[in-house]
ModelCIF file with pLDDT and N, C-alpha, C, O atoms, coordinates in Angstrom:
data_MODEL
#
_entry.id   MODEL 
#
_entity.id                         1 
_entity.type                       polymer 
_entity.pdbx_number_of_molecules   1 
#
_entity_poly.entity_id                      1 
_entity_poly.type                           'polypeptide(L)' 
_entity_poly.nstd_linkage                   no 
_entity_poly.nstd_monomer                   no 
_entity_poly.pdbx_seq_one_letter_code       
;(UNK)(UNK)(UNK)(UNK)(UNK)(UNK)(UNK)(UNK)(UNK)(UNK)(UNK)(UNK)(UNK)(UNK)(UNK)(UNK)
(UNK)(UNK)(UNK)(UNK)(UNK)(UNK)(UNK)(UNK)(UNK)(UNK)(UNK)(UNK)(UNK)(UNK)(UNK)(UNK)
(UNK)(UNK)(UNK)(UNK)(UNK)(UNK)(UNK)(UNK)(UNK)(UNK)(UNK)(UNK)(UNK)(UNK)(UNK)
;
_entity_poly.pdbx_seq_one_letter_code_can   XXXXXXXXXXXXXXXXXXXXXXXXXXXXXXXXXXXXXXXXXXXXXXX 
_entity_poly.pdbx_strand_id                 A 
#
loop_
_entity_poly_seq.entity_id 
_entity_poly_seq.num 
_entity_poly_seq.mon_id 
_entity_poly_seq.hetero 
1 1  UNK n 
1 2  UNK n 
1 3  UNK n 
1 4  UNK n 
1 5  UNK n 
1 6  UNK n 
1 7  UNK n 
1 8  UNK n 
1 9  UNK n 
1 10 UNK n 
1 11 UNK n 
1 12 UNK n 
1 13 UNK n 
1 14 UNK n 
1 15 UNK n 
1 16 UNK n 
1 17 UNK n 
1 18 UNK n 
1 19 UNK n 
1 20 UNK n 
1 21 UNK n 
1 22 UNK n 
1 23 UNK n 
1 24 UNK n 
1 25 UNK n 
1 26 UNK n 
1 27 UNK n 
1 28 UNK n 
1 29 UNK n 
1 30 UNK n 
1 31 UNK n 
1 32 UNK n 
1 33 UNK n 
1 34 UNK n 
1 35 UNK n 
1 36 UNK n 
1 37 UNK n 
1 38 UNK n 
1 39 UNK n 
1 40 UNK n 
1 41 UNK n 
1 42 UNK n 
1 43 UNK n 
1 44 UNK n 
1 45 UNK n 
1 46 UNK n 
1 47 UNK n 
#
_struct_asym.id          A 
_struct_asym.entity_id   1 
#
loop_
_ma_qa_metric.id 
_ma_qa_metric.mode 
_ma_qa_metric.name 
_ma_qa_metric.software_group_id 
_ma_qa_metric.type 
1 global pLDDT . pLDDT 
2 local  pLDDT . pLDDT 
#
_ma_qa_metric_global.metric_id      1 
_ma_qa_metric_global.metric_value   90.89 
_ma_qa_metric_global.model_id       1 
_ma_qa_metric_global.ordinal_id     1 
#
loop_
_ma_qa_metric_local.label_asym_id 
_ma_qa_metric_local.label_comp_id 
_ma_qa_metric_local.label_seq_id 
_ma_qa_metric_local.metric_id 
_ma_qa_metric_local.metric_value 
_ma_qa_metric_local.model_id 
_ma_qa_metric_local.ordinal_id 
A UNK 1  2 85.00 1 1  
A UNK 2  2 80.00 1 2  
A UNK 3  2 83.00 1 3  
A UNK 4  2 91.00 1 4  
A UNK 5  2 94.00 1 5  
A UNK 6  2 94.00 1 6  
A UNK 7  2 94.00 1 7  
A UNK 8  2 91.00 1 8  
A UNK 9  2 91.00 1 9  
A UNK 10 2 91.00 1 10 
A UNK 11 2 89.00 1 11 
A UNK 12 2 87.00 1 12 
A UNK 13 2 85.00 1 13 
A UNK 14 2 88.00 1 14 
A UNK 15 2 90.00 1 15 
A UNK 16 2 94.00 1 16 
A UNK 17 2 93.00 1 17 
A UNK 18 2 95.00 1 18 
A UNK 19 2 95.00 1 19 
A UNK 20 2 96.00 1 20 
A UNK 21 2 98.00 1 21 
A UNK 22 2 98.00 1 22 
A UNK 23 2 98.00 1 23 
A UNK 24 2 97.00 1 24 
A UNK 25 2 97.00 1 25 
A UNK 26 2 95.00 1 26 
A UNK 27 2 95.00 1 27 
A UNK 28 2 93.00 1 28 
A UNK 29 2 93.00 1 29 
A UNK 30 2 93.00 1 30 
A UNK 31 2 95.00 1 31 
A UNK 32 2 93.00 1 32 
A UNK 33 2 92.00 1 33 
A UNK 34 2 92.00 1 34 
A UNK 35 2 88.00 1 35 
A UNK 36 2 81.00 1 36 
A UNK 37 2 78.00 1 37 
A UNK 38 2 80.00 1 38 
A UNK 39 2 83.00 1 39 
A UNK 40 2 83.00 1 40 
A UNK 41 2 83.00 1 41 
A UNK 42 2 89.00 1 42 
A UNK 43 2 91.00 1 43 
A UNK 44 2 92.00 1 44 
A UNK 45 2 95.00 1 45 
A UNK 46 2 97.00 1 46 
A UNK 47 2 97.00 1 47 
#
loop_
_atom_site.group_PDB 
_atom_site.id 
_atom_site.type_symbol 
_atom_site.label_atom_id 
_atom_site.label_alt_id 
_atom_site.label_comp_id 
_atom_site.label_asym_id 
_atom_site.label_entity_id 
_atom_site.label_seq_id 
_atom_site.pdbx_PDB_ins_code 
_atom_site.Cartn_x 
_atom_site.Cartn_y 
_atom_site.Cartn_z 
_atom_site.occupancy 
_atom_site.B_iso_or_equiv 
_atom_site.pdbx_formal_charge 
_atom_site.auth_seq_id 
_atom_site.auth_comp_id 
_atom_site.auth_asym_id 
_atom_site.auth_atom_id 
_atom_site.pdbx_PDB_model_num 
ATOM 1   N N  . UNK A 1 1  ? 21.379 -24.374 -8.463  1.00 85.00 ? 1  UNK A N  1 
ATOM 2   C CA . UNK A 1 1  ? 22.423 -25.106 -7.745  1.00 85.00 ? 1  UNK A CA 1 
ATOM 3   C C  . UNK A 1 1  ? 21.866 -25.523 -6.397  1.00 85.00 ? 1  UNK A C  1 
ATOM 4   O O  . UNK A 1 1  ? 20.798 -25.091 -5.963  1.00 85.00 ? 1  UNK A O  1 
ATOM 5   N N  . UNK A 1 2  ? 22.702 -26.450 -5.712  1.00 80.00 ? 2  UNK A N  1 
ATOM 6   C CA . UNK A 1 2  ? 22.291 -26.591 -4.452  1.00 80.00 ? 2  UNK A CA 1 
ATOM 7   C C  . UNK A 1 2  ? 20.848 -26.917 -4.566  1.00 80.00 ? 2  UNK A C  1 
ATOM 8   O O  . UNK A 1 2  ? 20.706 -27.410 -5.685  1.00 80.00 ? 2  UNK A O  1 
ATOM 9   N N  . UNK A 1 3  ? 19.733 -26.881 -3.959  1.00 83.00 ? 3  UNK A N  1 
ATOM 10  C CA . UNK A 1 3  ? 18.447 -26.867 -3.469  1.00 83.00 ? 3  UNK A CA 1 
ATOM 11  C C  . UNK A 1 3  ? 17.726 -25.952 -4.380  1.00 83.00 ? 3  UNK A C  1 
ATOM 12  O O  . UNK A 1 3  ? 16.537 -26.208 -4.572  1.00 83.00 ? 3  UNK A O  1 
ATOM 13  N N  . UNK A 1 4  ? 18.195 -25.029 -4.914  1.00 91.00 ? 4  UNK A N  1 
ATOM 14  C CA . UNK A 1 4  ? 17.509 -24.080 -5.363  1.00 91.00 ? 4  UNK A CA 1 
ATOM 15  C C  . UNK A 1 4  ? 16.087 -24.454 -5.914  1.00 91.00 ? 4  UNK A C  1 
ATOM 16  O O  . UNK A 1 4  ? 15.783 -25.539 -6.409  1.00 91.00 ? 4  UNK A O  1 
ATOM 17  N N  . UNK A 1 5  ? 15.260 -23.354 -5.738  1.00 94.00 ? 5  UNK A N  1 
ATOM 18  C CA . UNK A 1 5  ? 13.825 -24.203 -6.584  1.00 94.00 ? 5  UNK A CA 1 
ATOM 19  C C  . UNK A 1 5  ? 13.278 -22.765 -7.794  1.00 94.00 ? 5  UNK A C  1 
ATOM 20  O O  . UNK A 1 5  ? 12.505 -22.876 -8.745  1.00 94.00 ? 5  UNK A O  1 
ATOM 21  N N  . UNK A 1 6  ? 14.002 -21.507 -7.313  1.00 94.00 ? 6  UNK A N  1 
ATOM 22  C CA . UNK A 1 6  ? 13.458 -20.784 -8.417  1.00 94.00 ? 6  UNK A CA 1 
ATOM 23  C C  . UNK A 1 6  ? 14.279 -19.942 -8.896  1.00 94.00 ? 6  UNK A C  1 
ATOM 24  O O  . UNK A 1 6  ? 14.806 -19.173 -8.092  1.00 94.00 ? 6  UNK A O  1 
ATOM 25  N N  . UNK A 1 7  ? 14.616 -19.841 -10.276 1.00 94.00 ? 7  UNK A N  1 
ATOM 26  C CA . UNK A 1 7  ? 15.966 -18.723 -10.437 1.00 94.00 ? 7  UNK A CA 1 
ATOM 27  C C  . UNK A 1 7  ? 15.481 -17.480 -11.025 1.00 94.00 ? 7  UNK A C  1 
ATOM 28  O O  . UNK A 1 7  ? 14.651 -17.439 -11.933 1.00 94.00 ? 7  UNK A O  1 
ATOM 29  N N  . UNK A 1 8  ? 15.986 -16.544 -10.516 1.00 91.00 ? 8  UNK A N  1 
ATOM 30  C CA . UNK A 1 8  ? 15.612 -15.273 -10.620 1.00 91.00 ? 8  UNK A CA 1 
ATOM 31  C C  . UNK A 1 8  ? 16.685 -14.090 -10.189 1.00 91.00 ? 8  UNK A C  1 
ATOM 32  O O  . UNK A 1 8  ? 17.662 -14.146 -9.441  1.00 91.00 ? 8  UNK A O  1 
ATOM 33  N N  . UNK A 1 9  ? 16.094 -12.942 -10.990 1.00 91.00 ? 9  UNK A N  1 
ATOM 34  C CA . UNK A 1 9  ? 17.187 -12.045 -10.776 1.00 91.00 ? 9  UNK A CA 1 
ATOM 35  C C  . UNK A 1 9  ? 16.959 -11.213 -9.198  1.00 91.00 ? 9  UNK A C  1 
ATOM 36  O O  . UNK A 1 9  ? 16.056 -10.438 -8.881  1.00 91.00 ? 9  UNK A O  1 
ATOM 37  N N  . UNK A 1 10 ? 17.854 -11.585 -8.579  1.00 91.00 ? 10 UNK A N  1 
ATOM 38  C CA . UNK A 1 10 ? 17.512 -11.432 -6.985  1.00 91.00 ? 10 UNK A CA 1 
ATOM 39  C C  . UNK A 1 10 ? 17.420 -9.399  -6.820  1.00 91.00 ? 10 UNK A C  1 
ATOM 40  O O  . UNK A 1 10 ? 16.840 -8.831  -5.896  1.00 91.00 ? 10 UNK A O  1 
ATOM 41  N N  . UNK A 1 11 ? 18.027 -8.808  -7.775  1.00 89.00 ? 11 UNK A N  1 
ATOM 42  C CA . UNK A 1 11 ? 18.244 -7.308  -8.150  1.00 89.00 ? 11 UNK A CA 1 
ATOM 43  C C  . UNK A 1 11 ? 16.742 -7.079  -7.799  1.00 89.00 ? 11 UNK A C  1 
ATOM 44  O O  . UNK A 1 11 ? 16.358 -6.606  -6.729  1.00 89.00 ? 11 UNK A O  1 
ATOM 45  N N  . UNK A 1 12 ? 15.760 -7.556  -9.058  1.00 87.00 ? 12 UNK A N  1 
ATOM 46  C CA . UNK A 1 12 ? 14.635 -7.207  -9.705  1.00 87.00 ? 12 UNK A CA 1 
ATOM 47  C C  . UNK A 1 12 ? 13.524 -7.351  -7.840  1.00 87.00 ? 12 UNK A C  1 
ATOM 48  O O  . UNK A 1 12 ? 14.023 -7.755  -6.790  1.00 87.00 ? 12 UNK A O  1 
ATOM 49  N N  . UNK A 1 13 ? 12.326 -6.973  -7.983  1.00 85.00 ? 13 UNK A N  1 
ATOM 50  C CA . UNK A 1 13 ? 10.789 -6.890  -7.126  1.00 85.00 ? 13 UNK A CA 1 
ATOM 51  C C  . UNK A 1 13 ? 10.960 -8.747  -7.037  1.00 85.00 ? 13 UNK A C  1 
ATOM 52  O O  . UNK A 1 13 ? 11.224 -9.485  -7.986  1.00 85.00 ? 13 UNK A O  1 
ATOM 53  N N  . UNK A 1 14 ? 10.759 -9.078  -5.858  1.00 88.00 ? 14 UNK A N  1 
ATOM 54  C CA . UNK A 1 14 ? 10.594 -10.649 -5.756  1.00 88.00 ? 14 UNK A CA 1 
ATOM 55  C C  . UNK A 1 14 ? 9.093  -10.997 -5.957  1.00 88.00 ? 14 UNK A C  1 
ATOM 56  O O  . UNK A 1 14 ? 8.134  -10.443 -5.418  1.00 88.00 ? 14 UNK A O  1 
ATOM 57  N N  . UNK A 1 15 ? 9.087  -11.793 -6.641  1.00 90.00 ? 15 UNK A N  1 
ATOM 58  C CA . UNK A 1 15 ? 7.539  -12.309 -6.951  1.00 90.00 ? 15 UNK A CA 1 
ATOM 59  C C  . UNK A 1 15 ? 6.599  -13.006 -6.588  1.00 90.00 ? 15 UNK A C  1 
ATOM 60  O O  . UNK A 1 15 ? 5.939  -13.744 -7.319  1.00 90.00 ? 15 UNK A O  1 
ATOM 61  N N  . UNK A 1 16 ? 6.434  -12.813 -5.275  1.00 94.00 ? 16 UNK A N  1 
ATOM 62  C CA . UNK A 1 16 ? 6.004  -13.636 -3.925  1.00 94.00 ? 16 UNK A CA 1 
ATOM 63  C C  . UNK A 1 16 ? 4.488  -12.416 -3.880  1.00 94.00 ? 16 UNK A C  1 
ATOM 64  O O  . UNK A 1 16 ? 4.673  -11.199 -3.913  1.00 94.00 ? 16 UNK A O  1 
ATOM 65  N N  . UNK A 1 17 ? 2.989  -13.077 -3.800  1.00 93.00 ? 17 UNK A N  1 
ATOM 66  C CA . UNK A 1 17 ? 2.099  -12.716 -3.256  1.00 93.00 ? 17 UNK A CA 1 
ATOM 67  C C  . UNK A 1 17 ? 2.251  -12.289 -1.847  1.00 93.00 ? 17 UNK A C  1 
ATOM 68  O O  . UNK A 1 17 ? 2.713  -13.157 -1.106  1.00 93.00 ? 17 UNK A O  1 
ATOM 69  N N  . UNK A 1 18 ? 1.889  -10.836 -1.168  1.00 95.00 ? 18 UNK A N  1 
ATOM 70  C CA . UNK A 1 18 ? 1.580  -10.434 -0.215  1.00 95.00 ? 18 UNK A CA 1 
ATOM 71  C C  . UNK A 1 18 ? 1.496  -11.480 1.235   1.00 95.00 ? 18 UNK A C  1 
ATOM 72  O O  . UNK A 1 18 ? 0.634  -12.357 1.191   1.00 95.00 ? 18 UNK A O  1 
ATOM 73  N N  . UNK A 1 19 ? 2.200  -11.412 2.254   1.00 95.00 ? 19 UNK A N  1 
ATOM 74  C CA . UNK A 1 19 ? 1.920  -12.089 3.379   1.00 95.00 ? 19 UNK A CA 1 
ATOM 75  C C  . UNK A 1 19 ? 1.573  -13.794 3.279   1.00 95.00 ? 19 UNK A C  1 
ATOM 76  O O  . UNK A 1 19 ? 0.718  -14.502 3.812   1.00 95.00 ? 19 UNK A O  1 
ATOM 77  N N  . UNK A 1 20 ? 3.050  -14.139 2.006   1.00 96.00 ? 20 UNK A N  1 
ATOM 78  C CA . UNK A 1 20 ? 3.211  -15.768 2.209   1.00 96.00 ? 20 UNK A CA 1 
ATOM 79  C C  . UNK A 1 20 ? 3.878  -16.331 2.828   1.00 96.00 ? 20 UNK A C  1 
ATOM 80  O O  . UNK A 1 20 ? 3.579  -17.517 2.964   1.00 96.00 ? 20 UNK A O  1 
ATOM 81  N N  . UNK A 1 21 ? 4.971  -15.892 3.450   1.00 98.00 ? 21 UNK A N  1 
ATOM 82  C CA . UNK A 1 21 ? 6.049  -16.716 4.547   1.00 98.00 ? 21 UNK A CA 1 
ATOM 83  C C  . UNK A 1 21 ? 6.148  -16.113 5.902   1.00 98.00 ? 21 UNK A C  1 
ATOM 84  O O  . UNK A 1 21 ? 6.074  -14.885 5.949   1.00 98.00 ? 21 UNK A O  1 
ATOM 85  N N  . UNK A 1 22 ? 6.297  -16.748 6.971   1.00 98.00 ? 22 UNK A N  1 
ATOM 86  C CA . UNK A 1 22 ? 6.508  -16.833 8.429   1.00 98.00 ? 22 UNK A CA 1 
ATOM 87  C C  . UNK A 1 22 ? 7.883  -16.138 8.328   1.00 98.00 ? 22 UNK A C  1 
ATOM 88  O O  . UNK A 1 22 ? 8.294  -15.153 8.941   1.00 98.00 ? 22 UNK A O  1 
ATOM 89  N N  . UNK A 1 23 ? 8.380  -16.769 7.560   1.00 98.00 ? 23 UNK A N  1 
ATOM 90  C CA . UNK A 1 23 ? 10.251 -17.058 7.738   1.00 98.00 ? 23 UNK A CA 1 
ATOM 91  C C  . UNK A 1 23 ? 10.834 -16.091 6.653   1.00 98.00 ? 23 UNK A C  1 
ATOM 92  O O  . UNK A 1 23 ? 9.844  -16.112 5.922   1.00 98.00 ? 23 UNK A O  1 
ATOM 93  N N  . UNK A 1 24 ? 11.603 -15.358 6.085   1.00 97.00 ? 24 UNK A N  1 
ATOM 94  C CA . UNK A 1 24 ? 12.298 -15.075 5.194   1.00 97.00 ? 24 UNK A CA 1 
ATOM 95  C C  . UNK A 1 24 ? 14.230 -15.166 5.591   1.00 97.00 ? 24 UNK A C  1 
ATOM 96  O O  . UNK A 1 24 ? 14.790 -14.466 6.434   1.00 97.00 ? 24 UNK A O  1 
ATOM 97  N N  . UNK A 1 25 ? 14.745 -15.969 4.915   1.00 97.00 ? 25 UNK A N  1 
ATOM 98  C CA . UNK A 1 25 ? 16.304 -16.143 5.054   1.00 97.00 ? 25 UNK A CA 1 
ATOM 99  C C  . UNK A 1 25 ? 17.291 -15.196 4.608   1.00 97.00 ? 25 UNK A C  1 
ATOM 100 O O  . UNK A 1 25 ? 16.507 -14.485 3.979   1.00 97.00 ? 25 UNK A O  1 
ATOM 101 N N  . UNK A 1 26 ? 18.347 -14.666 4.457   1.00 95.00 ? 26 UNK A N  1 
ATOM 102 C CA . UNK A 1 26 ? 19.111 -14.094 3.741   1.00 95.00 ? 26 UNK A CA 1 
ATOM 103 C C  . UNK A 1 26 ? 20.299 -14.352 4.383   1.00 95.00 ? 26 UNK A C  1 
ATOM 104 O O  . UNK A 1 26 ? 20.672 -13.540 5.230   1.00 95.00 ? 26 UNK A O  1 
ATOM 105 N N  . UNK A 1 27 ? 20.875 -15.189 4.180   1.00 95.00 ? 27 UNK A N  1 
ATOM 106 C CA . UNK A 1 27 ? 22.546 -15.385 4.478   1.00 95.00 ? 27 UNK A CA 1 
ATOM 107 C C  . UNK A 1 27 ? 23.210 -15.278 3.138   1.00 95.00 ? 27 UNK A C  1 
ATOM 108 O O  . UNK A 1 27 ? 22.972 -15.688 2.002   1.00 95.00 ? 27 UNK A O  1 
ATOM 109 N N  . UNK A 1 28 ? 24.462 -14.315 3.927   1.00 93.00 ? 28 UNK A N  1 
ATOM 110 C CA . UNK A 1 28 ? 25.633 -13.809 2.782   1.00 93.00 ? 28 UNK A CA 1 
ATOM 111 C C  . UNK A 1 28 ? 25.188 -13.625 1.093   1.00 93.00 ? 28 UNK A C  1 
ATOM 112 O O  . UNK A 1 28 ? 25.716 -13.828 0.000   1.00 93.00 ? 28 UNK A O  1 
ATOM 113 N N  . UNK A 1 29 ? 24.147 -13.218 1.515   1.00 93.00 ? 29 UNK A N  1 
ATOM 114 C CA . UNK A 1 29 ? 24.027 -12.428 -0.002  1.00 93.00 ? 29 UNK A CA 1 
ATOM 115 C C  . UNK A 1 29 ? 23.250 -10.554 -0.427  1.00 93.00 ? 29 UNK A C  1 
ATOM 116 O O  . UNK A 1 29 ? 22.609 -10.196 -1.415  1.00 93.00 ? 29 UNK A O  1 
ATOM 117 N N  . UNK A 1 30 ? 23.792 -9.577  1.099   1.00 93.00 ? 30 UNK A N  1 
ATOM 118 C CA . UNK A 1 30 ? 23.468 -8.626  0.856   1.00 93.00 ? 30 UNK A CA 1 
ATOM 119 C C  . UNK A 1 30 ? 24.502 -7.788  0.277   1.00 93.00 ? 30 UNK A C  1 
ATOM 120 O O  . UNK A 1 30 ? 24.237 -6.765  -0.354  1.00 93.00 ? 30 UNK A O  1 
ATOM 121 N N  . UNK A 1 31 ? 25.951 -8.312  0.534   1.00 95.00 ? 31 UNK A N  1 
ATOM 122 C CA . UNK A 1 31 ? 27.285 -8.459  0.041   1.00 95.00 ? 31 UNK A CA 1 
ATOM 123 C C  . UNK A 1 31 ? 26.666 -8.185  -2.174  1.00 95.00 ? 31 UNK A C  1 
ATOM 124 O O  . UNK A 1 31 ? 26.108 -7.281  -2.795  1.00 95.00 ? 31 UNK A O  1 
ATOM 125 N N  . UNK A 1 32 ? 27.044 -9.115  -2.415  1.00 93.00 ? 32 UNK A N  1 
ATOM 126 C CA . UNK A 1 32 ? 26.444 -9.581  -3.586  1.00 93.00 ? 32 UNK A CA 1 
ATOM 127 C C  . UNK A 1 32 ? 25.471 -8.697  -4.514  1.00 93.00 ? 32 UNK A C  1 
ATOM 128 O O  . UNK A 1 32 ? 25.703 -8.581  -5.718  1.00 93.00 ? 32 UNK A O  1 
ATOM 129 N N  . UNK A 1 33 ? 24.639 -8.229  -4.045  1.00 92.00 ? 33 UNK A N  1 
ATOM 130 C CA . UNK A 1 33 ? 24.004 -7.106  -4.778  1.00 92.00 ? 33 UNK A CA 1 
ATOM 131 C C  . UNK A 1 33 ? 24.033 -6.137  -4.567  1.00 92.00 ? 33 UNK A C  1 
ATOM 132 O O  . UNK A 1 33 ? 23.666 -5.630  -3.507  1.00 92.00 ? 33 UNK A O  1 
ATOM 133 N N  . UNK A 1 34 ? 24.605 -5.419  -5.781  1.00 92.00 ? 34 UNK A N  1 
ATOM 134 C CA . UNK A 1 34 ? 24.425 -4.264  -6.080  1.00 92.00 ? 34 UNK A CA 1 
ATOM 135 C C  . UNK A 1 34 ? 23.243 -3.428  -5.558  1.00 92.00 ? 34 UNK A C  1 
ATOM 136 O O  . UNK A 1 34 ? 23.377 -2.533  -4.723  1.00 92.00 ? 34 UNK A O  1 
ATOM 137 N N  . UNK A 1 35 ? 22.088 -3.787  -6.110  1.00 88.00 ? 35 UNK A N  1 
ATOM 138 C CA . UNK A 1 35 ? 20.554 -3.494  -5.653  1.00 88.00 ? 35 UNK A CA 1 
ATOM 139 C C  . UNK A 1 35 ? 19.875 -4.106  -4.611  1.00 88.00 ? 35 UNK A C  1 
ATOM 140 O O  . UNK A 1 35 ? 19.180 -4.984  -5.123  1.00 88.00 ? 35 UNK A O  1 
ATOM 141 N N  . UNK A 1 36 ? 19.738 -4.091  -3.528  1.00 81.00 ? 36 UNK A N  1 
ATOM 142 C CA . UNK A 1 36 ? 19.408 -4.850  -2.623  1.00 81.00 ? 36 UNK A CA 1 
ATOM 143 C C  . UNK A 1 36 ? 17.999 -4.593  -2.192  1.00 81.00 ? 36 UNK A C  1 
ATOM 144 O O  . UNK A 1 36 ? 17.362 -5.264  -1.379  1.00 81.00 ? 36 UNK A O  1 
ATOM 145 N N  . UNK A 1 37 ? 17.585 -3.505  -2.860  1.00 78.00 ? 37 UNK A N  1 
ATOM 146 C CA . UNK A 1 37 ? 16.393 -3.187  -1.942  1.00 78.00 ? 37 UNK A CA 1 
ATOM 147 C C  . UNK A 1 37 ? 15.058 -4.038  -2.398  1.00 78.00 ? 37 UNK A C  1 
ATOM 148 O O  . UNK A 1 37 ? 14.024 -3.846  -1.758  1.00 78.00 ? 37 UNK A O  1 
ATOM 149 N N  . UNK A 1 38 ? 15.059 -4.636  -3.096  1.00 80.00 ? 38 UNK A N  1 
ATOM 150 C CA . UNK A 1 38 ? 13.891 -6.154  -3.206  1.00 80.00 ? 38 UNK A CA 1 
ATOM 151 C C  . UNK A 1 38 ? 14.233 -7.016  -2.453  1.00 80.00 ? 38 UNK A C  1 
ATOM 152 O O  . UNK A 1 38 ? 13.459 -7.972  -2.499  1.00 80.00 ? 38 UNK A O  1 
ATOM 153 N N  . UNK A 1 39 ? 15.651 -7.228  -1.250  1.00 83.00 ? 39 UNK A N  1 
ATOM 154 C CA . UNK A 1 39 ? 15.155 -8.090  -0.306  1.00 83.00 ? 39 UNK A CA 1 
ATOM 155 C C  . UNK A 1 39 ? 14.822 -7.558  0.902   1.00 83.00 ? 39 UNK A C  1 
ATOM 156 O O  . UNK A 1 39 ? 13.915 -7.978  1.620   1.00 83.00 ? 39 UNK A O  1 
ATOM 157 N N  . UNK A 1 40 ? 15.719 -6.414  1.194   1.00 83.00 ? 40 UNK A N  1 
ATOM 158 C CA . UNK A 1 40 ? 14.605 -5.672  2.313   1.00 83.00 ? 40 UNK A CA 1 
ATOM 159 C C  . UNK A 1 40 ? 13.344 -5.465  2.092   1.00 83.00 ? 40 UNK A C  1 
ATOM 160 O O  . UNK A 1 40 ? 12.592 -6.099  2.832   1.00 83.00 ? 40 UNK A O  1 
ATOM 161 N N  . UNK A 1 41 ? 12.722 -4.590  1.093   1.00 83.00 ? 41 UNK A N  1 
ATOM 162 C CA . UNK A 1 41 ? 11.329 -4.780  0.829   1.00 83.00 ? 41 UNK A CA 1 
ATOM 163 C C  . UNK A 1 41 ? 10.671 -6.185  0.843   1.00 83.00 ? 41 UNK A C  1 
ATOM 164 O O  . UNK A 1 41 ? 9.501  -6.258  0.468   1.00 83.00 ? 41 UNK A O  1 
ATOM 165 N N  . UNK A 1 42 ? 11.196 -7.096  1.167   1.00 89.00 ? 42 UNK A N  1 
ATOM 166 C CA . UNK A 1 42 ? 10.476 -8.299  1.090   1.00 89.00 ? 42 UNK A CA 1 
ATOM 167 C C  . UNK A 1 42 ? 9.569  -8.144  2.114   1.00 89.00 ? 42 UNK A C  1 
ATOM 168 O O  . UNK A 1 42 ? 8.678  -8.993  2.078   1.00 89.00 ? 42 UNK A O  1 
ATOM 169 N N  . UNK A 1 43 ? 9.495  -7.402  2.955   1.00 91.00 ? 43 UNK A N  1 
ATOM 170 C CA . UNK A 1 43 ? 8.323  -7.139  3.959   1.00 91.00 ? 43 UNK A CA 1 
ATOM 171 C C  . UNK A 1 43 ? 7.057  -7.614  3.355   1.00 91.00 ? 43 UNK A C  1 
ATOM 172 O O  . UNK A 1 43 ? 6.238  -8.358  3.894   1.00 91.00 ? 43 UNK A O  1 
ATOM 173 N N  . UNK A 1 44 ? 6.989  -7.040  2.047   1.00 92.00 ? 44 UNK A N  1 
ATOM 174 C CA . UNK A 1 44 ? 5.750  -7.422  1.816   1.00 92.00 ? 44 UNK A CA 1 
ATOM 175 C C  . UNK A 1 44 ? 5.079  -8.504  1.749   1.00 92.00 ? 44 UNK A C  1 
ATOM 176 O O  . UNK A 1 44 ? 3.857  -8.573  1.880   1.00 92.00 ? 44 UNK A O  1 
ATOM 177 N N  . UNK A 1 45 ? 6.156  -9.822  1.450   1.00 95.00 ? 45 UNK A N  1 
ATOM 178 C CA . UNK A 1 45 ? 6.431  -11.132 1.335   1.00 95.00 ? 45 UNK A CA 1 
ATOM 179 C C  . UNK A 1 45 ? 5.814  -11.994 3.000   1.00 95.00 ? 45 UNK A C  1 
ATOM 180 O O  . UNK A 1 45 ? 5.321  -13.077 3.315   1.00 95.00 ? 45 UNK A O  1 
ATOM 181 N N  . UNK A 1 46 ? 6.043  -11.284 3.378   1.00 97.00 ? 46 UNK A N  1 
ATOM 182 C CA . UNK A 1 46 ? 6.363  -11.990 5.239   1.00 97.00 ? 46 UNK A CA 1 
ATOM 183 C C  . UNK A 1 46 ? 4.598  -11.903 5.392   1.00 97.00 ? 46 UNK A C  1 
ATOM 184 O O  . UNK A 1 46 ? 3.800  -11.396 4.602   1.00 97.00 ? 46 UNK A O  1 
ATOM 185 N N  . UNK A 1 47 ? 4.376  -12.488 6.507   1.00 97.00 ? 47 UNK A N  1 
ATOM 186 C CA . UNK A 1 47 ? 3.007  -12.371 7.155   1.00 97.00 ? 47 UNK A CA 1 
ATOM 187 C C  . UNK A 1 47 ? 3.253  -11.221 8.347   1.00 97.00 ? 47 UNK A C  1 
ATOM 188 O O  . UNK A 1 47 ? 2.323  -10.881 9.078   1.00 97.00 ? 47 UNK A O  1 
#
């Protein structure tokens, strides 16, 4: 929907190689999952 460019189960490990984004977003969707801890762990994601 919207913009989207990859669909995935936001629950599951995000599938982003080690230290690819500057930026990581998360508006109104920590609400929303149940499992959240693959977007906090997105650390690994960030540079």
């Amino acid at each position: 929907q919207g913009i989207v460019d990859i669909v995935l189960n936001l629950e599951n490990e995000l599938p982003f190689k080690d230290e690819s984004f500057d930026i990581i977003t998360a508006t109104n969707i920590f609400e929303h999952l149940y499992t959240f801890g693959a977007i906090i762990g997105s650390i690994k994601a960030l540079k």
